[in-house]
C-alpha atoms as a PDB file:
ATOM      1  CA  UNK A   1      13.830 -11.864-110.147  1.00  0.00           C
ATOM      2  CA  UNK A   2      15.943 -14.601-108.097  1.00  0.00           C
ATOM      3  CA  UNK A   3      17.094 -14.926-104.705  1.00  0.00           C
ATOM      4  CA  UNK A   4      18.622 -18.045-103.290  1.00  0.00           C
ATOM      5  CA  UNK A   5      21.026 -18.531-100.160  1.00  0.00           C
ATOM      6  CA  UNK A   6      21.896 -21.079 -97.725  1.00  0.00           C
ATOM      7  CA  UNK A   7      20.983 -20.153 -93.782  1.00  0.00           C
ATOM      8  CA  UNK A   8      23.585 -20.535 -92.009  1.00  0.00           C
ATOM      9  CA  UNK A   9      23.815 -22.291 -88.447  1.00  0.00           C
ATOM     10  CA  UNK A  10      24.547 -18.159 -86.974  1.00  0.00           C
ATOM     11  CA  UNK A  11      21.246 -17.206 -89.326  1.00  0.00           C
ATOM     12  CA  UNK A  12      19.167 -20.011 -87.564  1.00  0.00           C
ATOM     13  CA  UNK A  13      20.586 -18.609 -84.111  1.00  0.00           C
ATOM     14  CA  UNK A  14      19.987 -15.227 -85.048  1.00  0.00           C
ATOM     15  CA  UNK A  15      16.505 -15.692 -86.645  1.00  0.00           C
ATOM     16  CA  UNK A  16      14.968 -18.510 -84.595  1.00  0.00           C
ATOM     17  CA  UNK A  17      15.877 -17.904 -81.531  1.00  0.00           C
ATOM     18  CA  UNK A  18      16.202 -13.968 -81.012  1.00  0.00           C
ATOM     19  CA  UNK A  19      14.831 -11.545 -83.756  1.00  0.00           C
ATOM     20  CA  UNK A  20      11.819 -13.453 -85.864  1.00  0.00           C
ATOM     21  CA  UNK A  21      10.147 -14.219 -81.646  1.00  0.00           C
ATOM     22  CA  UNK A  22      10.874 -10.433 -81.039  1.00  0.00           C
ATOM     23  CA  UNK A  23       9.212  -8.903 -84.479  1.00  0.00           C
ATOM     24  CA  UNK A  24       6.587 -11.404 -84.504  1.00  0.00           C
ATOM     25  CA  UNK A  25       5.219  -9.411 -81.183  1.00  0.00           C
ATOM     26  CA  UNK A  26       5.390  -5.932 -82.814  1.00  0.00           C
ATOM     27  CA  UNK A  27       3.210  -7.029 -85.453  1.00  0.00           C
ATOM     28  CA  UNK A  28       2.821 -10.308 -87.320  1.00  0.00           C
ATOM     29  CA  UNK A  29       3.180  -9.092 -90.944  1.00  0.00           C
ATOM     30  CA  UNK A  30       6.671  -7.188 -91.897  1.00  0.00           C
ATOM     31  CA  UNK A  31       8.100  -6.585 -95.636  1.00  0.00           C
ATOM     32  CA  UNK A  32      11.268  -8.397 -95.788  1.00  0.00           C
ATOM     33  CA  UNK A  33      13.676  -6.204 -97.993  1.00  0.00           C
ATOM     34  CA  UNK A  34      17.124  -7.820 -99.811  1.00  0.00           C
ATOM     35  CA  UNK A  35      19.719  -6.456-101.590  1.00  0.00           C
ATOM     36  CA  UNK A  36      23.292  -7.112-102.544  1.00  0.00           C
ATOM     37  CA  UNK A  37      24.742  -6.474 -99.111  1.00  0.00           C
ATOM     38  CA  UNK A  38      21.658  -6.384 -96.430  1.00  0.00           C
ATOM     39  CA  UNK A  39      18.662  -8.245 -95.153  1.00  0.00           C
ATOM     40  CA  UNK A  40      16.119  -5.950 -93.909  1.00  0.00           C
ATOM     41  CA  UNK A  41      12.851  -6.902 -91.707  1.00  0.00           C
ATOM     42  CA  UNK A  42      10.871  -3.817 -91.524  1.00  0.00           C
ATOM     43  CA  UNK A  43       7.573  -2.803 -90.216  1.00  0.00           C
ATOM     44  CA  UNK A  44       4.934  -0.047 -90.488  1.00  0.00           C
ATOM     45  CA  UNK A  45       7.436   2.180 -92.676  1.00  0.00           C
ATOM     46  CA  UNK A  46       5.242   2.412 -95.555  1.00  0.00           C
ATOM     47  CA  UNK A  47       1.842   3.244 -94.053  1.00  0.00           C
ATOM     48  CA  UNK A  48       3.301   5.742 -91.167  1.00  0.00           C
ATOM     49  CA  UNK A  49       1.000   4.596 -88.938  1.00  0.00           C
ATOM     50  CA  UNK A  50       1.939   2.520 -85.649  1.00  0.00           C
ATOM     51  CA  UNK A  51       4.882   1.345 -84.007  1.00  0.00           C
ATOM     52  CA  UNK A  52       7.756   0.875 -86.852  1.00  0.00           C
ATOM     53  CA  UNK A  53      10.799  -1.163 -86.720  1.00  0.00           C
ATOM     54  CA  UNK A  54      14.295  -1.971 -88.660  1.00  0.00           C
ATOM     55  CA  UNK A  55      16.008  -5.061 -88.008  1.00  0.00           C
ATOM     56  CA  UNK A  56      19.368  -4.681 -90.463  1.00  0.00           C
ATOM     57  CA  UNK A  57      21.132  -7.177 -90.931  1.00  0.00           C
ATOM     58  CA  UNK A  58      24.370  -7.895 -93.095  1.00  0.00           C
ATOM     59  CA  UNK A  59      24.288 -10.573 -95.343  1.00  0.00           C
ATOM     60  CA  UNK A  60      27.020 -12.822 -94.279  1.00  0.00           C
ATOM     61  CA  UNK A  61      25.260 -12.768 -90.914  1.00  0.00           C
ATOM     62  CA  UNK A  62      22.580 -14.597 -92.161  1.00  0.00           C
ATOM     63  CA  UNK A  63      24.244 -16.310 -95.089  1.00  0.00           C
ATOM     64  CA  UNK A  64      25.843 -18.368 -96.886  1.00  0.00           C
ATOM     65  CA  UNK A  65      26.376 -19.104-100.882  1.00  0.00           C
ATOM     66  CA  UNK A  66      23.830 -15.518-101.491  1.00  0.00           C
ATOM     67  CA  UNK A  67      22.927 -15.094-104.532  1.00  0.00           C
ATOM     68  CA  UNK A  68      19.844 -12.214-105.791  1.00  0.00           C
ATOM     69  CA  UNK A  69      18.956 -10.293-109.147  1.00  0.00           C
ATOM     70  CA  UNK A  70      16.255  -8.495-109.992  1.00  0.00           C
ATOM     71  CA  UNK A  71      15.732  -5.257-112.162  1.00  0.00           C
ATOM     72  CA  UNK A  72      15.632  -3.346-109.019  1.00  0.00           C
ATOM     73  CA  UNK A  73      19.169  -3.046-108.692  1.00  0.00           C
ATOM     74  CA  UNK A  74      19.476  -6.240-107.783  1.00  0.00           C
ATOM     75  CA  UNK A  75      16.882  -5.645-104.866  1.00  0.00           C
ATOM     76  CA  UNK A  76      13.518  -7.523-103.809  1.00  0.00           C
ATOM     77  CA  UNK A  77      11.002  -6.348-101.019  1.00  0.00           C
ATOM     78  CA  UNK A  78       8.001  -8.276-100.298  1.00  0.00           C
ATOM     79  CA  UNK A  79       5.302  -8.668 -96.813  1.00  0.00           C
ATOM     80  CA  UNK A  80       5.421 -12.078 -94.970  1.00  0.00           C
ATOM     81  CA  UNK A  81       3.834 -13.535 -91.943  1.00  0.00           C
ATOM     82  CA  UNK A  82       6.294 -13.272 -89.425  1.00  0.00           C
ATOM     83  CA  UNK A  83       4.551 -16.844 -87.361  1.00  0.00           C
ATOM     84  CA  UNK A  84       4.455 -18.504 -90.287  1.00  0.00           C
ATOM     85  CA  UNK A  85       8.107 -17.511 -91.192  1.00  0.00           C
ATOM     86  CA  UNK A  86       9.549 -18.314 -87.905  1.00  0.00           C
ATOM     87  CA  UNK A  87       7.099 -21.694 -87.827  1.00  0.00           C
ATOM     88  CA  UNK A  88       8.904 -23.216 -91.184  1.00  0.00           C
ATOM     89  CA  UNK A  89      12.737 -22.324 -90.267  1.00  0.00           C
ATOM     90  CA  UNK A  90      12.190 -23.692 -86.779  1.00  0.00           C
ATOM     91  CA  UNK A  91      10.640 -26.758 -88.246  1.00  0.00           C
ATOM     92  CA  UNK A  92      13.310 -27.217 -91.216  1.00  0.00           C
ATOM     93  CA  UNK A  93      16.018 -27.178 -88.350  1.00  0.00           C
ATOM     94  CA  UNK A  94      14.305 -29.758 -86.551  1.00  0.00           C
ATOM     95  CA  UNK A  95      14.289 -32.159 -89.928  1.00  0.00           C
ATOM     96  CA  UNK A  96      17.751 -31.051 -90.227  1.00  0.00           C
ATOM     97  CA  UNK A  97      18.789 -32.656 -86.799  1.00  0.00           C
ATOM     98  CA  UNK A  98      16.744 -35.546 -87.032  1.00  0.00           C
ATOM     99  CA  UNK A  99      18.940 -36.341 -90.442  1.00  0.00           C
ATOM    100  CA  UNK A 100      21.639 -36.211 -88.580  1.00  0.00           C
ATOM    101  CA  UNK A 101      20.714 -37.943 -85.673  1.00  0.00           C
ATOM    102  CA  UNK A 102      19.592 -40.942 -87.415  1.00  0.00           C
ATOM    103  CA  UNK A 103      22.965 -40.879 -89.488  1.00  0.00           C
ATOM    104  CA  UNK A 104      21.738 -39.132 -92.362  1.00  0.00           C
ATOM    105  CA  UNK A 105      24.340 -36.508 -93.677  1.00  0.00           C
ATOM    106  CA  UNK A 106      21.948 -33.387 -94.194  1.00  0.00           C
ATOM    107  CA  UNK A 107      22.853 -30.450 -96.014  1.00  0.00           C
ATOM    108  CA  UNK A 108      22.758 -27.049 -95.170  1.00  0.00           C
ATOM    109  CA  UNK A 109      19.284 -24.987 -95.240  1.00  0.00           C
ATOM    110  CA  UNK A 110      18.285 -23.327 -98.280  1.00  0.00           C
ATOM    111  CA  UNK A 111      15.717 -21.010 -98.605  1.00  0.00           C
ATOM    112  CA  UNK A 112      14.568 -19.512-102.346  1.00  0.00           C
ATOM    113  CA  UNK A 113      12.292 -17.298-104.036  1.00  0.00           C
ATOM    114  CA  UNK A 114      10.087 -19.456-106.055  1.00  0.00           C
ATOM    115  CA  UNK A 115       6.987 -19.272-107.817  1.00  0.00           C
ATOM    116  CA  UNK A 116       4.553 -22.426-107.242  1.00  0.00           C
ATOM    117  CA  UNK A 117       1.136 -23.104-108.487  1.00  0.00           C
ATOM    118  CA  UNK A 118      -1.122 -23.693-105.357  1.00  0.00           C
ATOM    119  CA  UNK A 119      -4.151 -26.115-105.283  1.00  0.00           C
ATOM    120  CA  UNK A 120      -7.159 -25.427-106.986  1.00  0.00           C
ATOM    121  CA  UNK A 121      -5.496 -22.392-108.148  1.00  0.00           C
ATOM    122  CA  UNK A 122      -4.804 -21.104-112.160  1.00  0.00           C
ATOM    123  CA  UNK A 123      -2.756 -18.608-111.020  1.00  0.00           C
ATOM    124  CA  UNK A 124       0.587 -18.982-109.623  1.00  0.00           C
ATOM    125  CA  UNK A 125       1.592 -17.820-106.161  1.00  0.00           C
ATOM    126  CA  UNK A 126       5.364 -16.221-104.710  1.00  0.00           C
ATOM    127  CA  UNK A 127       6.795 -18.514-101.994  1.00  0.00           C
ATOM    128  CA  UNK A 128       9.232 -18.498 -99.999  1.00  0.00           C
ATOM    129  CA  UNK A 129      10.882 -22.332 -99.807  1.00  0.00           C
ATOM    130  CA  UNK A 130      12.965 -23.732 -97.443  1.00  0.00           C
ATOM    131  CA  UNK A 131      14.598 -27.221 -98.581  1.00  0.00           C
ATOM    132  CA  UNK A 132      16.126 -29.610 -96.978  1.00  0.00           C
ATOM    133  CA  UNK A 133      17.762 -32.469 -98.344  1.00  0.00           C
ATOM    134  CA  UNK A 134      18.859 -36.117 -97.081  1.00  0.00           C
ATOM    135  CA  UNK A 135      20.898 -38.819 -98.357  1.00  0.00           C
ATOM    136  CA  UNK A 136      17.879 -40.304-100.339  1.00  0.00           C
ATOM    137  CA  UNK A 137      15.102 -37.116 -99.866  1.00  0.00           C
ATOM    138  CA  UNK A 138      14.682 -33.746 -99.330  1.00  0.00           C
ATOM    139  CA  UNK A 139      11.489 -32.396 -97.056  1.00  0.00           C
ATOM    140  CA  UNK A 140      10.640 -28.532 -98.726  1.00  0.00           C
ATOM    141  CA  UNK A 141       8.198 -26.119 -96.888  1.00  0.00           C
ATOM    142  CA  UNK A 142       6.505 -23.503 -98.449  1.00  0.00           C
ATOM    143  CA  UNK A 143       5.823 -19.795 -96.706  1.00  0.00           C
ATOM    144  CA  UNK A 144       3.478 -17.297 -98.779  1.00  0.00           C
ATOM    145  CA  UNK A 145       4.731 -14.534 -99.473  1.00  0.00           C
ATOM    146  CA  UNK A 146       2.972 -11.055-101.205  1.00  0.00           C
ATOM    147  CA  UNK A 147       3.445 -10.306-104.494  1.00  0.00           C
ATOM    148  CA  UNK A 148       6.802  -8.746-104.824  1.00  0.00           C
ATOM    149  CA  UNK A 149       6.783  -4.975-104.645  1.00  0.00           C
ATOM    150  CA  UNK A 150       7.216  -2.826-108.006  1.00  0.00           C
ATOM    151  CA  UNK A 151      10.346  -0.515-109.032  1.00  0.00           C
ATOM    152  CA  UNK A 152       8.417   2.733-107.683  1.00  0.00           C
ATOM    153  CA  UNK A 153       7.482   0.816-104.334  1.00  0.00           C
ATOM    154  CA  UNK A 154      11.113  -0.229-103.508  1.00  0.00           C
ATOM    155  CA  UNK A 155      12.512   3.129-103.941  1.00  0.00           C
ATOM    156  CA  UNK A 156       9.657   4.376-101.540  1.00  0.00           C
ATOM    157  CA  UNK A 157      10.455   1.565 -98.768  1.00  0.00           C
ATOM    158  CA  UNK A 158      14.228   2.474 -99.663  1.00  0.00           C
ATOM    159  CA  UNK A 159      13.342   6.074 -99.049  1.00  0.00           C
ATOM    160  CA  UNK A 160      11.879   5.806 -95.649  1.00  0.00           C
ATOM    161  CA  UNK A 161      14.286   3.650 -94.821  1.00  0.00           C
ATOM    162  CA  UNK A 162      16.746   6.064 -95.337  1.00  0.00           C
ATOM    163  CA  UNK A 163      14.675   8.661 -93.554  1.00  0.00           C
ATOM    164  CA  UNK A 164      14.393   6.306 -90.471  1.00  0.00           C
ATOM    165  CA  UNK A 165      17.730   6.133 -89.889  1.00  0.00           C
ATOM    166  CA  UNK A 166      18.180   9.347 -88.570  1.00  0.00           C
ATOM    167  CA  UNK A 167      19.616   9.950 -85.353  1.00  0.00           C
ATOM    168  CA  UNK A 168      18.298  12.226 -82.463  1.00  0.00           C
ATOM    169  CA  UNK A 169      20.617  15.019 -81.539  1.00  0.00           C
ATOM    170  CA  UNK A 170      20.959  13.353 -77.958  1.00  0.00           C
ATOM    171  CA  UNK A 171      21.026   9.583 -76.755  1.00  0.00           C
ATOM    172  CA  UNK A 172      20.733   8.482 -73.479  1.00  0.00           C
ATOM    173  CA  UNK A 173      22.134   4.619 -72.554  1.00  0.00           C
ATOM    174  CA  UNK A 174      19.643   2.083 -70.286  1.00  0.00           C
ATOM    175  CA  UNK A 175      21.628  -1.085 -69.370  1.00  0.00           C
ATOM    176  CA  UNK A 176      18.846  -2.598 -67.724  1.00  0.00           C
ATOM    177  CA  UNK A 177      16.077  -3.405 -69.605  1.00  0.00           C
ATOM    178  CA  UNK A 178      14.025  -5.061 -67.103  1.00  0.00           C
ATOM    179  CA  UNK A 179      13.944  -2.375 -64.852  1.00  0.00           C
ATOM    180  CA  UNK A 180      11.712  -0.864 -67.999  1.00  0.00           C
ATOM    181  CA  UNK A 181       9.963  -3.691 -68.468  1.00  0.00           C
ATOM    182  CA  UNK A 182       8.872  -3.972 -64.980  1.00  0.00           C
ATOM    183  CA  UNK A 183       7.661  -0.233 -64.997  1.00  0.00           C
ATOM    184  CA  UNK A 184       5.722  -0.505 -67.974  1.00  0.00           C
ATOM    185  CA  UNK A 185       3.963  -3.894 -66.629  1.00  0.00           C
ATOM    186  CA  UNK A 186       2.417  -1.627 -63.758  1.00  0.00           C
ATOM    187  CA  UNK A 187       2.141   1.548 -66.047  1.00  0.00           C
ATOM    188  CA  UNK A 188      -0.243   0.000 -68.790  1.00  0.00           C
ATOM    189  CA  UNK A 189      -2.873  -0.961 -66.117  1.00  0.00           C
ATOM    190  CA  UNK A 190      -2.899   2.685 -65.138  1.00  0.00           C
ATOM    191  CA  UNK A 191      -3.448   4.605 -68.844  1.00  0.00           C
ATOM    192  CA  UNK A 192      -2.756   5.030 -72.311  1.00  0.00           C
ATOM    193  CA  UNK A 193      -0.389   8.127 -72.449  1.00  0.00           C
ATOM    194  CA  UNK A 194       3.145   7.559 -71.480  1.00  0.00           C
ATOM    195  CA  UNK A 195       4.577  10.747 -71.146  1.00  0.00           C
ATOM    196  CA  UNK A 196       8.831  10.897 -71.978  1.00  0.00           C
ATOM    197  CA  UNK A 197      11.224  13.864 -70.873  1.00  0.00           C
ATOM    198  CA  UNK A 198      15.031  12.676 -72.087  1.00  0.00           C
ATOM    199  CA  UNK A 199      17.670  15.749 -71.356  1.00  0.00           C
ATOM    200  CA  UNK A 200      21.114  16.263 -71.923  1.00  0.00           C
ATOM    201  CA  UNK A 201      22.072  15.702 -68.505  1.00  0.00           C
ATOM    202  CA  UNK A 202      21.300  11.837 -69.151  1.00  0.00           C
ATOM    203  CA  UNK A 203      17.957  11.575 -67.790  1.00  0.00           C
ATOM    204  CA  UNK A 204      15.317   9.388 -68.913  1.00  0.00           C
ATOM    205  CA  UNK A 205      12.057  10.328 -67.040  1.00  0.00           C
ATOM    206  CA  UNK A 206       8.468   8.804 -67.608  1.00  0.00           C
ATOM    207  CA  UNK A 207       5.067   9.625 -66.501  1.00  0.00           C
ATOM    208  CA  UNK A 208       1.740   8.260 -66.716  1.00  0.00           C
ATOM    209  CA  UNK A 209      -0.959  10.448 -64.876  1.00  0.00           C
ATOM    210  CA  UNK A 210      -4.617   9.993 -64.637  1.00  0.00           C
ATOM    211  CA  UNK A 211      -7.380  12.520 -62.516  1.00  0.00           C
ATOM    212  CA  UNK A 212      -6.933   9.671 -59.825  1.00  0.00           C
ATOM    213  CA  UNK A 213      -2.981   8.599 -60.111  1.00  0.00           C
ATOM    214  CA  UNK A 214       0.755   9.732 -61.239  1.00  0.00           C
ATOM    215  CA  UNK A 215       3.106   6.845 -61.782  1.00  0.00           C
ATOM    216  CA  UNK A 216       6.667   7.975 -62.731  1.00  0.00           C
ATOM    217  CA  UNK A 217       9.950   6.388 -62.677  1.00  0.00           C
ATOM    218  CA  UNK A 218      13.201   8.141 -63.306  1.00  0.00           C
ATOM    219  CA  UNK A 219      16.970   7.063 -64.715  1.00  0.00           C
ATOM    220  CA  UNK A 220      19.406   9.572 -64.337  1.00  0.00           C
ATOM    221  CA  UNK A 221      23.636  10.096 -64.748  1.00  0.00           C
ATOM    222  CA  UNK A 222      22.991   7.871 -67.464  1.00  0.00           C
ATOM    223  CA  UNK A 223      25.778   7.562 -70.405  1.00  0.00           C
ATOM    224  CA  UNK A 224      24.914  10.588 -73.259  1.00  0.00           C
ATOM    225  CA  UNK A 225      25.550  10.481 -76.688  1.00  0.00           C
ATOM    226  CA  UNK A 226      25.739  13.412 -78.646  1.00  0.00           C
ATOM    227  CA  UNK A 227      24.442  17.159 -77.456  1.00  0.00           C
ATOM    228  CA  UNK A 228      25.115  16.824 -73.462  1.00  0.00           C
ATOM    229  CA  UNK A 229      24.616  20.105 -70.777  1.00  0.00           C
ATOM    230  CA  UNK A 230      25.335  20.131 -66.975  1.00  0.00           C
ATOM    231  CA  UNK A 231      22.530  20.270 -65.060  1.00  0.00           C
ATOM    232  CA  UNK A 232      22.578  23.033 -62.727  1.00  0.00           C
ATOM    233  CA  UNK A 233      22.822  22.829 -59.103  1.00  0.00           C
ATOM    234  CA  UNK A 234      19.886  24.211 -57.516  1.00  0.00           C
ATOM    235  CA  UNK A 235      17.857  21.359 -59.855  1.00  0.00           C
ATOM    236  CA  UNK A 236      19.136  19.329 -57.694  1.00  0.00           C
ATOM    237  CA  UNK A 237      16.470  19.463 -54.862  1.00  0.00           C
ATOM    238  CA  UNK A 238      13.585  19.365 -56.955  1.00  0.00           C
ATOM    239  CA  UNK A 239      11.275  16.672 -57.608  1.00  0.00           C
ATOM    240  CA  UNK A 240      11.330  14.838 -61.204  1.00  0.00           C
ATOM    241  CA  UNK A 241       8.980  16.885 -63.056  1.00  0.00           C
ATOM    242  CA  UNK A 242       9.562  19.732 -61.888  1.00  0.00           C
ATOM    243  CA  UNK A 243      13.519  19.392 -63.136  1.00  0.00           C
ATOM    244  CA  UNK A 244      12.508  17.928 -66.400  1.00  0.00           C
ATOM    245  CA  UNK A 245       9.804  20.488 -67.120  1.00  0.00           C
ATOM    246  CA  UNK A 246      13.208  23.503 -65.988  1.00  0.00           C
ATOM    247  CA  UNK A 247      15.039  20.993 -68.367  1.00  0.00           C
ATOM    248  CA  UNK A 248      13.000  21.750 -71.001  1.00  0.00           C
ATOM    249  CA  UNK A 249      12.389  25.662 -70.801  1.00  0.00           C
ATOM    250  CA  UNK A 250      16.040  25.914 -70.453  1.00  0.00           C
ATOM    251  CA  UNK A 251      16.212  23.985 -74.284  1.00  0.00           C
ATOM    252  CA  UNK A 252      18.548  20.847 -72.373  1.00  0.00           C
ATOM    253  CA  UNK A 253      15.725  18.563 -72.885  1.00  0.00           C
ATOM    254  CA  UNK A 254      12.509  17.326 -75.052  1.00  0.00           C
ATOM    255  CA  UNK A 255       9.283  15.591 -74.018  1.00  0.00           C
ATOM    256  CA  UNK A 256       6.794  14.131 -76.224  1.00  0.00           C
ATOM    257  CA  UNK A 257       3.652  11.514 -75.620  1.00  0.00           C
ATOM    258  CA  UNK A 258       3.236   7.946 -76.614  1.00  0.00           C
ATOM    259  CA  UNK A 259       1.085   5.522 -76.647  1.00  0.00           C
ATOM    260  CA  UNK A 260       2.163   3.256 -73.581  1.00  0.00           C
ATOM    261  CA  UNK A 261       1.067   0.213 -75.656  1.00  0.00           C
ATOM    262  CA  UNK A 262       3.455   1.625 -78.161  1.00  0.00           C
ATOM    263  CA  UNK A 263       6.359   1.577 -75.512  1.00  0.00           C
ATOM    264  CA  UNK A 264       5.477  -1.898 -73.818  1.00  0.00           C
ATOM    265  CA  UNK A 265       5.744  -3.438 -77.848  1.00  0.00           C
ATOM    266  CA  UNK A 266       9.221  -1.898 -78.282  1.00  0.00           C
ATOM    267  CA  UNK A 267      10.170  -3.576 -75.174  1.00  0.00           C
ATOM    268  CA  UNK A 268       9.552  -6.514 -76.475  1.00  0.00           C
ATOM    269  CA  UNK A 269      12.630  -6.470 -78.544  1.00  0.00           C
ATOM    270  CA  UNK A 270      14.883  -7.467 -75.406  1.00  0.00           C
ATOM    271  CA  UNK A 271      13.925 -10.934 -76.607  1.00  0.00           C
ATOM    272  CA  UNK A 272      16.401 -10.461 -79.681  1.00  0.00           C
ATOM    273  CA  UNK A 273      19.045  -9.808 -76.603  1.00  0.00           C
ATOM    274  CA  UNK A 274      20.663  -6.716 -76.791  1.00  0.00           C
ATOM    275  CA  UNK A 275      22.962  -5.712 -74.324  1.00  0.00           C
ATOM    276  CA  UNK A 276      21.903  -2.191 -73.909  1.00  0.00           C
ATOM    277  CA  UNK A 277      19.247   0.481 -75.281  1.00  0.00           C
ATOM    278  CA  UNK A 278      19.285   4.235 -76.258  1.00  0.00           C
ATOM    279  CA  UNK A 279      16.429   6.779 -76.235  1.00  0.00           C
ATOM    280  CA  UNK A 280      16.085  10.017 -78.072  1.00  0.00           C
ATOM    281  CA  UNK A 281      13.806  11.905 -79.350  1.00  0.00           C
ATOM    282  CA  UNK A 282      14.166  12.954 -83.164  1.00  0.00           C
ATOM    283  CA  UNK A 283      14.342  16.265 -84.123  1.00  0.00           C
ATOM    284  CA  UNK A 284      11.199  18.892 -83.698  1.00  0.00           C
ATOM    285  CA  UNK A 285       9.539  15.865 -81.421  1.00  0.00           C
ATOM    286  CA  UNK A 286       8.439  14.173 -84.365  1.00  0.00           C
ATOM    287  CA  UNK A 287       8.830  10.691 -82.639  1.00  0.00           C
ATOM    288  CA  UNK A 288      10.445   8.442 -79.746  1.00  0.00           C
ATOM    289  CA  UNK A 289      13.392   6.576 -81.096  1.00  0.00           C
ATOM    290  CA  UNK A 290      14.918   3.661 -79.396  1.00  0.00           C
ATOM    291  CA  UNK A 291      17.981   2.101 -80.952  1.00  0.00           C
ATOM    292  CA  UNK A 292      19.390  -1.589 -79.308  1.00  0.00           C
ATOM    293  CA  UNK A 293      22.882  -1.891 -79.110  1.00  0.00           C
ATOM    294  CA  UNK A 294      24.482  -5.742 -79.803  1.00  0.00           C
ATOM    295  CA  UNK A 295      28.263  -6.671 -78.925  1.00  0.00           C
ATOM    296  CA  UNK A 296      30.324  -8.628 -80.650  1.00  0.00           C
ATOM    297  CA  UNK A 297      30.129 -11.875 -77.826  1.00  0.00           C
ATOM    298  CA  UNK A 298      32.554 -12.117 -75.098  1.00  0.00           C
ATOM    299  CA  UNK A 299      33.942  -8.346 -75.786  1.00  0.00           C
ATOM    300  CA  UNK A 300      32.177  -4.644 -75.893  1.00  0.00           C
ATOM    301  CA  UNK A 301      32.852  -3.874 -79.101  1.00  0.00           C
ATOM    302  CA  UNK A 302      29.423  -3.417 -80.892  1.00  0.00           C
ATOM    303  CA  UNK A 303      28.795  -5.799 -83.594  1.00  0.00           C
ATOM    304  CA  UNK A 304      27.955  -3.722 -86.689  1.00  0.00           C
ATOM    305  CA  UNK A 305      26.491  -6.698 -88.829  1.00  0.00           C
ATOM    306  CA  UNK A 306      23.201  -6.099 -86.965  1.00  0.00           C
ATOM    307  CA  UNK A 307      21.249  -3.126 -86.185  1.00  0.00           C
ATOM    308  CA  UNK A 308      17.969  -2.795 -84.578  1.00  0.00           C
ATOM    309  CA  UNK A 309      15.817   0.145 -83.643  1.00  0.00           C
ATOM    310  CA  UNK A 310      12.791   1.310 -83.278  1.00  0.00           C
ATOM    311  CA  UNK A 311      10.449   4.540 -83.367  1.00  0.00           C
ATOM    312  CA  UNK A 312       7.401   5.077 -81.581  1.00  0.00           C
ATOM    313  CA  UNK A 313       4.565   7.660 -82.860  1.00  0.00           C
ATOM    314  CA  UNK A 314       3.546  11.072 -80.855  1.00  0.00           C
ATOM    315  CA  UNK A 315       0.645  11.696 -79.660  1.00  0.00           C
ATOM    316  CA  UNK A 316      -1.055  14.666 -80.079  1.00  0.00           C
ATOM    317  CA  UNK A 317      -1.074  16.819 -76.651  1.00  0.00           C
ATOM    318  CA  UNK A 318      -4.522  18.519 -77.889  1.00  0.00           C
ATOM    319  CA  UNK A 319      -6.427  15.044 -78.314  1.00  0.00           C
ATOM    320  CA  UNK A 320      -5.636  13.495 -74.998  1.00  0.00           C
END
């Protein structure tokens, strides 16, 4: 089992400044999944409970001189600590410009899976190494990693990958991303329960209510992709909840609960920068799924070597 690449200076950019900062507040631990074409930072796929995340990314993205084998296909998956992750590559670029700054020629990043023998330890450990060398030294860090996951528990992560990549039958497009944020920052003072109505008339209503208080904001005329209706006229006059709840007996739109912790986390990911979001809600209301859209910069052309979404747990209507 061997991995070894070189980071390169869009990989720093990518990782350092916008995605590792943006994971690392959905939860601190994530398996970090490579194979021959894609680097994959994924979290809570495995245990199907909480908030879960993909962060795709293609390898020449990231990298530089790639080079991985394994008897997996060619294909290693392991947990790391997202901090401690994001602490060493922010550190190694540091070294790296103080090289250059004092007129030492540094080479480019490498990072490697390695096996090291910790102190007062007979039994050696998985690492993850970043090295970086000088004219006359090289300074090497060293992030833990778990042990590397077995043939049966890569084809599971690969199967729920697969499975989480599934697309709601209708997308609705939010531009502005701090309008959410902002709504959210009042909501989760109010309650727990966040509840969602999306319909194919591109609306994207939410509610929190409590035996004291109903909070509720509404987005609507907003860009659809995929199934889309006309909303009829005399909807027109009626309040929020009362269209949404017509929406849905009339089968042009879905509502399902979530935990507004849930939904404040996956906000969190408009520190990675995308330029716009889109809700759905998967098929049978089996969970909230929000997928971040990236452009290629200085056009609108959406740049397909990354890929970031998440999907956010139902609650049960019964329990709350």
């Amino acid at each position: 089992m061997k991995f070894k690449a070189f980071l390169t200076d869009n990989g720093v950019a990518l990782l350092e400044k916008r995605f590792l900062p943006a994971l690392d507040k959905i939860d601190k631990t994530c398996n970090l999944y490579l194979t021959r074409d894609h680097a994959v930072f994924l979290h809570n796929l495995l245990n199907g409970d909480g908030l879960q995340s993909v962060a795709q990314f293609r390898i020449e993205a990231l990298f530089d001189g790639y080079r991985i084998s394994s008897q997996n296909e060619d294909r290693i998956a392991f947990a790391v600590d997202l901090s401690l992750l994001h602490r060493a590559i922010r550190s190694s670029v540091g070294i790296c410009n103080e090289l250059t700054a004092a007129g030492s020629a540094s080479e480019r990043l490498q990072i490697k899976l390695v096996k090291k023998l910790p102190a007062n330890s007979t039994q050696p450990m998985p690492f993850l190494t970043f090295e970086t060398k000088g004219y006359k030294s090289a300074v090497i860090q060293d992030v833990p990693i778990s042990k590397p996951m077995s043939r049966a528990q890569v084809l599971e992560l690969q199967s729920a990958l697969d499975s989480a990549q599934a697309l709601p039958k209708t997308l609705v497009q939010v531009h502005d991303l701090n309008q959410l944020q902002s709504f959210v920052d009042r909501m989760r003072h109010v309650g727990d329960v966040l509840n969602v109505w999306i319909s194919k008339h591109g609306d994207l209503h939410l509610q929190i209510s409590t035996t004291l208080i109903t909070l509720g904001a509404e987005f609507r005329k907003l860009v659809v992709l995929g199934e889309r209706a006309e909303a009829p006229r005399e909807d027109r006059s009626l309040s929020a909840q009362a269209r949404s709840e017509r929406a849905v007996t009339r089968g042009d739109a879905e509502a399902v609960q979530v935990s507004v912790k849930h939904f404040a986390k996956s906000l969190q990911c408009h520190t990675a920068k995308p330029d716009c979001a889109f809700y759905g809600i998967a098929e049978q209301g089996a969970c909230l799924t929000v997928i971040f859209q990236f452009f290629i910069p200085g056009t609108r052309q959406t740049d397909k070597s990354i890929s970031l979404h998440c999907r956010l747990p139902v609650l049960d209507p019964g329990t709350n």
